[in-house]
PDB file of N, CA and C in Angstrom:
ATOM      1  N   UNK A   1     206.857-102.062  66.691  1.00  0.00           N
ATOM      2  CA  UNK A   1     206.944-100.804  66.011  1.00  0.00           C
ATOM      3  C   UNK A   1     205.763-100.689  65.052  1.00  0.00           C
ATOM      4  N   UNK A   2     205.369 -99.034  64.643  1.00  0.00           N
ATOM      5  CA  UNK A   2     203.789 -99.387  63.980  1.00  0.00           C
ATOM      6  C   UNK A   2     204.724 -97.904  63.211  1.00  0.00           C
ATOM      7  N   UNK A   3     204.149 -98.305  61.970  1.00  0.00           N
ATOM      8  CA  UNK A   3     204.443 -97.335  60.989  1.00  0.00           C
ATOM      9  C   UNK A   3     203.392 -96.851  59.557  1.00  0.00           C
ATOM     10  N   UNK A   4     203.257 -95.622  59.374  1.00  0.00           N
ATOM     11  CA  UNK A   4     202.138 -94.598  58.885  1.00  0.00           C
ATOM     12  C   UNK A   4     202.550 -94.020  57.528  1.00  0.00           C
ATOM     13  N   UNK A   5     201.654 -94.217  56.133  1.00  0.00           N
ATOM     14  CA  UNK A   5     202.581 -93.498  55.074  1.00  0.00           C
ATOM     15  C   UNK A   5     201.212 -92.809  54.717  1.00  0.00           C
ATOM     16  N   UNK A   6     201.507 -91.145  54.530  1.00  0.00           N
ATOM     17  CA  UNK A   6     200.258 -90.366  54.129  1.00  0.00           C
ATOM     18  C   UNK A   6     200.033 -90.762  52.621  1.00  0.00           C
ATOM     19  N   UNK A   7     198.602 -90.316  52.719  1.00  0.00           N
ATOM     20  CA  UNK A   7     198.192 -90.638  51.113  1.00  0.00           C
ATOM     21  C   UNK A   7     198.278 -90.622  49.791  1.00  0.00           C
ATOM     22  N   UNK A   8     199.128 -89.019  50.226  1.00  0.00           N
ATOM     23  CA  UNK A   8     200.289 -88.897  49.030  1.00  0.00           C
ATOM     24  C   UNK A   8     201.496 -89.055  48.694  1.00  0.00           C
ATOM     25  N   UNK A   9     201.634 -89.945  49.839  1.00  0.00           N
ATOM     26  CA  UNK A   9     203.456 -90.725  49.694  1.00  0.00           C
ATOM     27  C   UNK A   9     204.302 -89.744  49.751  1.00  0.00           C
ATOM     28  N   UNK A  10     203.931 -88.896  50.534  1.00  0.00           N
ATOM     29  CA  UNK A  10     205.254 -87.620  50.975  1.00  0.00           C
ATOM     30  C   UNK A  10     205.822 -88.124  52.247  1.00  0.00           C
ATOM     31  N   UNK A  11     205.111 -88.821  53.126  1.00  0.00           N
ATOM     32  CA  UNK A  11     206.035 -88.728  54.388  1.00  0.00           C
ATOM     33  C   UNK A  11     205.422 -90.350  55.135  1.00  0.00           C
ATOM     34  N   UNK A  12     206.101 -90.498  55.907  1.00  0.00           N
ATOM     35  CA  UNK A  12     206.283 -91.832  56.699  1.00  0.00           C
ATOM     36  C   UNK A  12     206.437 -91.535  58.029  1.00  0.00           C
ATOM     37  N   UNK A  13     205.807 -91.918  58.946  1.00  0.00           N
ATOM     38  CA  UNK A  13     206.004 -91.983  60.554  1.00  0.00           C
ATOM     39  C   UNK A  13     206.160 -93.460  61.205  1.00  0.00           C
ATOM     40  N   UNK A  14     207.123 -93.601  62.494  1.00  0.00           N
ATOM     41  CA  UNK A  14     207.255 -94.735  62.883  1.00  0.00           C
ATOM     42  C   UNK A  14     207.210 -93.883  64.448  1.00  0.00           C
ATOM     43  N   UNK A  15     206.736 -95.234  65.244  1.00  0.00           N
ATOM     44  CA  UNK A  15     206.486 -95.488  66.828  1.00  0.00           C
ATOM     45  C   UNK A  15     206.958 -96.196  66.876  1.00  0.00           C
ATOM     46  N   UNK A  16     207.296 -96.294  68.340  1.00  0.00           N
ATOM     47  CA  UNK A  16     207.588 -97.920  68.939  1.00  0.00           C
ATOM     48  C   UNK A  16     207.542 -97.356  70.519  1.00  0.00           C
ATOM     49  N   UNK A  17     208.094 -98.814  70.995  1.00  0.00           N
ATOM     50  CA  UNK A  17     207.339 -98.863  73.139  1.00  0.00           C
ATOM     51  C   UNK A  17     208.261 -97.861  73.765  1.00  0.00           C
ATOM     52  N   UNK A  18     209.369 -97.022  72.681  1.00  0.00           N
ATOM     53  CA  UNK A  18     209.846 -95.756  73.567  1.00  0.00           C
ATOM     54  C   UNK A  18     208.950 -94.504  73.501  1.00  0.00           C
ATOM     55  N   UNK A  19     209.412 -93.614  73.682  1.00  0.00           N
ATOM     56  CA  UNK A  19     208.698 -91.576  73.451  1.00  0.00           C
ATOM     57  C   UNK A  19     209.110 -91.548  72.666  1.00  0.00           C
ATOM     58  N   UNK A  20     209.406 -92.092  71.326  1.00  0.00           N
ATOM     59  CA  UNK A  20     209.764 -91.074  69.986  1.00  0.00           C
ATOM     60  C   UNK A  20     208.630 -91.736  68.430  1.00  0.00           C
ATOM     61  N   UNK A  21     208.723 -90.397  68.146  1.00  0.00           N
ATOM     62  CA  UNK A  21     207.897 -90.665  67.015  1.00  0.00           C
ATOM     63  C   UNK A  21     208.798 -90.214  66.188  1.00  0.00           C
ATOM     64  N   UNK A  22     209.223 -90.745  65.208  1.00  0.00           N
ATOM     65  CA  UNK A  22     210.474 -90.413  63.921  1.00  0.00           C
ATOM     66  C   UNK A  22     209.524 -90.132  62.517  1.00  0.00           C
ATOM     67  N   UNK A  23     209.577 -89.066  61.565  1.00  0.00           N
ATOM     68  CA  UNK A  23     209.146 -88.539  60.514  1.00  0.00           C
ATOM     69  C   UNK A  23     210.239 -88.931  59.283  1.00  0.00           C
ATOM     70  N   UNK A  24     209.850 -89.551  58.484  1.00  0.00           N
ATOM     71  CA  UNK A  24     210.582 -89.680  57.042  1.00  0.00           C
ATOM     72  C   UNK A  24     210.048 -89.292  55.993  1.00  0.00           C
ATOM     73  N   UNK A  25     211.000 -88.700  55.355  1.00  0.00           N
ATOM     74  CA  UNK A  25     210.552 -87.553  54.152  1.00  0.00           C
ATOM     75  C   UNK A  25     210.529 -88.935  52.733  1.00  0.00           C
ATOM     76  N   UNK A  26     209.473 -89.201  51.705  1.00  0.00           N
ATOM     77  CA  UNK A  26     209.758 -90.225  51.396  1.00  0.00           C
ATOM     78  C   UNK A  26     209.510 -89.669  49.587  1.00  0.00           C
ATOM     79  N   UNK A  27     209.613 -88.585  49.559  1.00  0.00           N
ATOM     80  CA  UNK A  27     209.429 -87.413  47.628  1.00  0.00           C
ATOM     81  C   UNK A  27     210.810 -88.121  47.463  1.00  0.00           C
ATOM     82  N   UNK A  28     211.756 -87.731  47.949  1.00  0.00           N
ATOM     83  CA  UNK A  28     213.091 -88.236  46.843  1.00  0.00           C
ATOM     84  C   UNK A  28     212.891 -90.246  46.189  1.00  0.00           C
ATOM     85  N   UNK A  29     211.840 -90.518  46.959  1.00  0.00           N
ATOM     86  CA  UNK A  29     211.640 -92.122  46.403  1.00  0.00           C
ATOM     87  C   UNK A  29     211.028 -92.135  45.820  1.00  0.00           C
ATOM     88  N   UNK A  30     209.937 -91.337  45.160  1.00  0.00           N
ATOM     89  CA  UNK A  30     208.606 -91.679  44.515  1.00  0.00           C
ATOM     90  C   UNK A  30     208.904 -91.408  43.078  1.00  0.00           C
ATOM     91  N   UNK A  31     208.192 -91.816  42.178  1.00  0.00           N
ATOM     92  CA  UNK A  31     208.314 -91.624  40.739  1.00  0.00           C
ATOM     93  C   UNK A  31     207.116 -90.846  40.273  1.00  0.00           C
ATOM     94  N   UNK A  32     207.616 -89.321  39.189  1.00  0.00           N
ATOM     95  CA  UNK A  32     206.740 -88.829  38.982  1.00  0.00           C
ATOM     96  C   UNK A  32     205.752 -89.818  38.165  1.00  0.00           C
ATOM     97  N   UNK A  33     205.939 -90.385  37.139  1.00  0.00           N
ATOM     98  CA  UNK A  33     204.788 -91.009  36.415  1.00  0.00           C
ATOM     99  C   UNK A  33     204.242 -92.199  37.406  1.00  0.00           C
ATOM    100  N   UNK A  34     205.080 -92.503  38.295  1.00  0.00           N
ATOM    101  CA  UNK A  34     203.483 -93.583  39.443  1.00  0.00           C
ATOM    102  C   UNK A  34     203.922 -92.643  40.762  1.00  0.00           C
ATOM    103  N   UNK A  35     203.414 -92.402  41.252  1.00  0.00           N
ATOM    104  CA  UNK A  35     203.320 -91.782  42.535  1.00  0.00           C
ATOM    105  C   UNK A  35     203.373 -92.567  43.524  1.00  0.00           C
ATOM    106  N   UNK A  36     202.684 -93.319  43.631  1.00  0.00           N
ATOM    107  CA  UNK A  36     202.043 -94.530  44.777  1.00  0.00           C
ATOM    108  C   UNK A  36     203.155 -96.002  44.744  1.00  0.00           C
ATOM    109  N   UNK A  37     203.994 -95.756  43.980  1.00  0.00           N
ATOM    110  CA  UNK A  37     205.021 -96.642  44.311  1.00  0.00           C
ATOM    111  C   UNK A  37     206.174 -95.650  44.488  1.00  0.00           C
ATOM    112  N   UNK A  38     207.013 -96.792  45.730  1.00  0.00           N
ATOM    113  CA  UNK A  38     208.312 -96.084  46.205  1.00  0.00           C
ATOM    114  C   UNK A  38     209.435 -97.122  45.926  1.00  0.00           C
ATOM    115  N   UNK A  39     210.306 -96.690  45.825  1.00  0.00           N
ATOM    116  CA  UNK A  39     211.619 -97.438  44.985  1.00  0.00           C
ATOM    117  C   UNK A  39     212.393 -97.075  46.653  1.00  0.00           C
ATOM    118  N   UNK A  40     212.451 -98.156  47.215  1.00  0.00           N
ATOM    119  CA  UNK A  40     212.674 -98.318  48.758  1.00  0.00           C
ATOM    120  C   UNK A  40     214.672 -98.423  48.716  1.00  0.00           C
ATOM    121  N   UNK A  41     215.285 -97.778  49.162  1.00  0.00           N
ATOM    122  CA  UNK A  41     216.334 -97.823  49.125  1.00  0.00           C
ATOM    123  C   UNK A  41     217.077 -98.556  50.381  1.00  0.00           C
ATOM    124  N   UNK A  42     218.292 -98.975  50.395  1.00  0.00           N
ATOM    125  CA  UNK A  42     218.838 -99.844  51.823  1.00  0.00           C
ATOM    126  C   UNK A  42     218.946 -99.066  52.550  1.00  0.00           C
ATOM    127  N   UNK A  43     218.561 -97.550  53.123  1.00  0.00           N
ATOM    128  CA  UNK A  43     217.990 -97.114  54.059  1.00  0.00           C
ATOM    129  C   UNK A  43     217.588 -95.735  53.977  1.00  0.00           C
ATOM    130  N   UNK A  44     216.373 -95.062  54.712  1.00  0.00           N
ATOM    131  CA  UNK A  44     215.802 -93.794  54.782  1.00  0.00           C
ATOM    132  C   UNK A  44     216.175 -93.506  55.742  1.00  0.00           C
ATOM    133  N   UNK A  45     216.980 -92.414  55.962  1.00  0.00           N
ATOM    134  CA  UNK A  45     217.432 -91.361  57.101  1.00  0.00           C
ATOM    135  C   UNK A  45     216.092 -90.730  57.697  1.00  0.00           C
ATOM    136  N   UNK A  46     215.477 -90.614  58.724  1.00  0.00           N
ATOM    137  CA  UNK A  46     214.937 -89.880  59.548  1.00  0.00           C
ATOM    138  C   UNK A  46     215.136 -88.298  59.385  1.00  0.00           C
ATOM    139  N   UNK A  47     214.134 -87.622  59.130  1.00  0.00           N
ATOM    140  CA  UNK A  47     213.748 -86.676  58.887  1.00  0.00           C
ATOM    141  C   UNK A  47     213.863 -85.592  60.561  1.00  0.00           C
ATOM    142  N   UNK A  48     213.048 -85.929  61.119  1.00  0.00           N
ATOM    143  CA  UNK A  48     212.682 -85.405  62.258  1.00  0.00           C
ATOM    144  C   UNK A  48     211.912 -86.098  63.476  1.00  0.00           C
ATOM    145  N   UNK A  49     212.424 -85.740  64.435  1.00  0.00           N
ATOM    146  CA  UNK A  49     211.648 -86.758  65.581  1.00  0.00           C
ATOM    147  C   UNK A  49     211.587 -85.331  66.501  1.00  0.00           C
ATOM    148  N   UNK A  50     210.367 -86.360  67.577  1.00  0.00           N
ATOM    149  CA  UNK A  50     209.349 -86.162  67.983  1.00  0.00           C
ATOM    150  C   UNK A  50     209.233 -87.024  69.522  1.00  0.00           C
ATOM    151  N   UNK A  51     209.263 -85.837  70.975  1.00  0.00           N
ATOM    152  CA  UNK A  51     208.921 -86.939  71.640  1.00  0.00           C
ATOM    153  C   UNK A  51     207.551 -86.529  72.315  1.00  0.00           C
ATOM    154  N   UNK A  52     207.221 -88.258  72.821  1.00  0.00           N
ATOM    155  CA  UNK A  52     205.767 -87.839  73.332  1.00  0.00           C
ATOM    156  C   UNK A  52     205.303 -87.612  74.845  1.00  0.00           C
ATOM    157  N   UNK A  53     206.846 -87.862  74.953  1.00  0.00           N
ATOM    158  CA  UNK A  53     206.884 -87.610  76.360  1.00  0.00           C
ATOM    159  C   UNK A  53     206.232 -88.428  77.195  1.00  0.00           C
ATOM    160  N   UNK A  54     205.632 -89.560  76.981  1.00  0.00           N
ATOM    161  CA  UNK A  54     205.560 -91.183  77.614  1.00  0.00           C
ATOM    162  C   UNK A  54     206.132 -92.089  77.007  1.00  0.00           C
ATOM    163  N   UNK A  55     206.418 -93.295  77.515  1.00  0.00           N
ATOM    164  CA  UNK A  55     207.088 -94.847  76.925  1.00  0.00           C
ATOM    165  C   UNK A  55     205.580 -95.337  76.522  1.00  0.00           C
ATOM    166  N   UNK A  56     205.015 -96.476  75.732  1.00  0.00           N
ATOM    167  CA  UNK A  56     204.203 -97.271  75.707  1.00  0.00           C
ATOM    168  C   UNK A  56     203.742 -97.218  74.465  1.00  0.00           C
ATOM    169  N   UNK A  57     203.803 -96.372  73.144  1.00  0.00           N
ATOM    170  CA  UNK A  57     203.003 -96.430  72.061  1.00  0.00           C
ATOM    171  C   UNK A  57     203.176 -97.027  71.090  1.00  0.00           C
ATOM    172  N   UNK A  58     202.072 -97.691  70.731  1.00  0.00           N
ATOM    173  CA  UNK A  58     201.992 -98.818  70.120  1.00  0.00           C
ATOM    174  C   UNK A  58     201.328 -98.848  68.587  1.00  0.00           C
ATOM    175  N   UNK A  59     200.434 -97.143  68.420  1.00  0.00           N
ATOM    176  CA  UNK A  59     200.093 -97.200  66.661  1.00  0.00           C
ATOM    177  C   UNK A  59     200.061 -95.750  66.421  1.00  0.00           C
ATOM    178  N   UNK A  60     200.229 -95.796  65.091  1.00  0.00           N
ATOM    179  CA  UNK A  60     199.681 -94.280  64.826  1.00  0.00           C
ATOM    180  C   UNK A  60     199.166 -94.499  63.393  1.00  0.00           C
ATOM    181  N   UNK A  61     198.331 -93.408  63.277  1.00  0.00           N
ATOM    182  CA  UNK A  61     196.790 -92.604  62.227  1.00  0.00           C
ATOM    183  C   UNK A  61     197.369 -91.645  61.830  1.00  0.00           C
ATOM    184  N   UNK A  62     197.152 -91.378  60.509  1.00  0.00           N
ATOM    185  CA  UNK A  62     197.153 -90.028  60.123  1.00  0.00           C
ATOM    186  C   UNK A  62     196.229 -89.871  59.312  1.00  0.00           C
ATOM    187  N   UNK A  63     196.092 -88.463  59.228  1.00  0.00           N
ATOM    188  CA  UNK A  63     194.800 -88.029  58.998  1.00  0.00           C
ATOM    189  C   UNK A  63     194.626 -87.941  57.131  1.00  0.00           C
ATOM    190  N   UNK A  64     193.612 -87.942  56.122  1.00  0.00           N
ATOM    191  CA  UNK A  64     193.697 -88.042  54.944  1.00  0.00           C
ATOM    192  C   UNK A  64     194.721 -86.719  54.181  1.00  0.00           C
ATOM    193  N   UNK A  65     194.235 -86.116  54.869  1.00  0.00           N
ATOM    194  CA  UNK A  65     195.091 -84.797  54.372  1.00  0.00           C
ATOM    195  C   UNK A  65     196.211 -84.409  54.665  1.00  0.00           C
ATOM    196  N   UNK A  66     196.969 -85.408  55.271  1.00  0.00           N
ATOM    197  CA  UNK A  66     198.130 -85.781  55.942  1.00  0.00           C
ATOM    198  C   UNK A  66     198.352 -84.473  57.218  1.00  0.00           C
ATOM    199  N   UNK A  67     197.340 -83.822  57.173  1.00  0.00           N
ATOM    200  CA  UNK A  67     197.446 -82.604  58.450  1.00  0.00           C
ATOM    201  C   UNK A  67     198.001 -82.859  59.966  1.00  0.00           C
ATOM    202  N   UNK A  68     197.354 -84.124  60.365  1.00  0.00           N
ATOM    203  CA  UNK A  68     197.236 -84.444  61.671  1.00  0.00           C
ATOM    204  C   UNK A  68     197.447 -85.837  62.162  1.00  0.00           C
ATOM    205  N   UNK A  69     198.735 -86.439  62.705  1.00  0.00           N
ATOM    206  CA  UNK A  69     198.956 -87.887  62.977  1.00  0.00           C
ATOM    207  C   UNK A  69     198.630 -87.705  64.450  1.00  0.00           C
ATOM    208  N   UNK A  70     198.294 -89.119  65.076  1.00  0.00           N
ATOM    209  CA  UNK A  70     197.448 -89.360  66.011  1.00  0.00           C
ATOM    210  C   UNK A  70     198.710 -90.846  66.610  1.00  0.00           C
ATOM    211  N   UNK A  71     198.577 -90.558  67.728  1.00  0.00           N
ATOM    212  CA  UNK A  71     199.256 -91.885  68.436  1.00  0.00           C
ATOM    213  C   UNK A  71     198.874 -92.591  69.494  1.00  0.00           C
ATOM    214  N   UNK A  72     198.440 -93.874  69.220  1.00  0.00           N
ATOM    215  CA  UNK A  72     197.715 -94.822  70.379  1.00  0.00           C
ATOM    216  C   UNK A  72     198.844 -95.412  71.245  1.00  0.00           C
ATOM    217  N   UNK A  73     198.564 -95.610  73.212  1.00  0.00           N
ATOM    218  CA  UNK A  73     199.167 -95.901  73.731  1.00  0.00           C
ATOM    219  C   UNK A  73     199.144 -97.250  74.620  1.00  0.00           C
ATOM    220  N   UNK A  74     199.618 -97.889  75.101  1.00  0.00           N
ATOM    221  CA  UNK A  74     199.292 -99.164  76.288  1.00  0.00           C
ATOM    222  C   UNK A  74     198.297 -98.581  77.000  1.00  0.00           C
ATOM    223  N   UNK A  75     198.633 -97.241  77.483  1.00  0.00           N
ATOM    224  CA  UNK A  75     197.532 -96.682  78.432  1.00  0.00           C
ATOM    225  C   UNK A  75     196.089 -96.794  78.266  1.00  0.00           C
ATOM    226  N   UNK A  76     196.043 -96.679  77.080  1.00  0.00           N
ATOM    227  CA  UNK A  76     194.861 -95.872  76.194  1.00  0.00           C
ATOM    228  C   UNK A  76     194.686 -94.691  76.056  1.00  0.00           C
ATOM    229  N   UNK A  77     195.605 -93.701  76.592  1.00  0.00           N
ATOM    230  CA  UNK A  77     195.297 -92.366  76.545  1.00  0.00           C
ATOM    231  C   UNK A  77     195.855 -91.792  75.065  1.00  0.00           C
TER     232      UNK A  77
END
């Protein structure tokens, strides 16, 4: 499993070797006076998923501006 946290600690993405890409919303963890730390709770509910409509992926990128996540496959495609 390969997992993605944008730069401003709003959101979290996870892959793994099925078609789904799962989105976690991660503002209700963060602290206004530090931002960049998250107070990790015994578990984050999944936000929204995502399929990619192949099995095999193995990483994902997102982009600085958190605009655009990217997902690498076994294939390479």
């Amino acid at each position: 499993m390969a997992m993605v946290v944008d730069s401003r600690v709003h959101r979290a993405f996870t892959v793994s070797a099925d078609h789904m890409i799962v989105r976690y919303d991660l503002r209700p963890f963060t602290s206004i006076e530090c931002p960049n730390a998250i107070a990790i709770p015994e578990t984050i509910n999944p936000v929204k998923t995502f399929s990619t409509g192949q099995i095999g992926n193995a990483s994902l990128a997102i982009s600085s501006d958190g605009a655009v996540v990217a997902v690498g496959g076994w294939d390479g495609k």
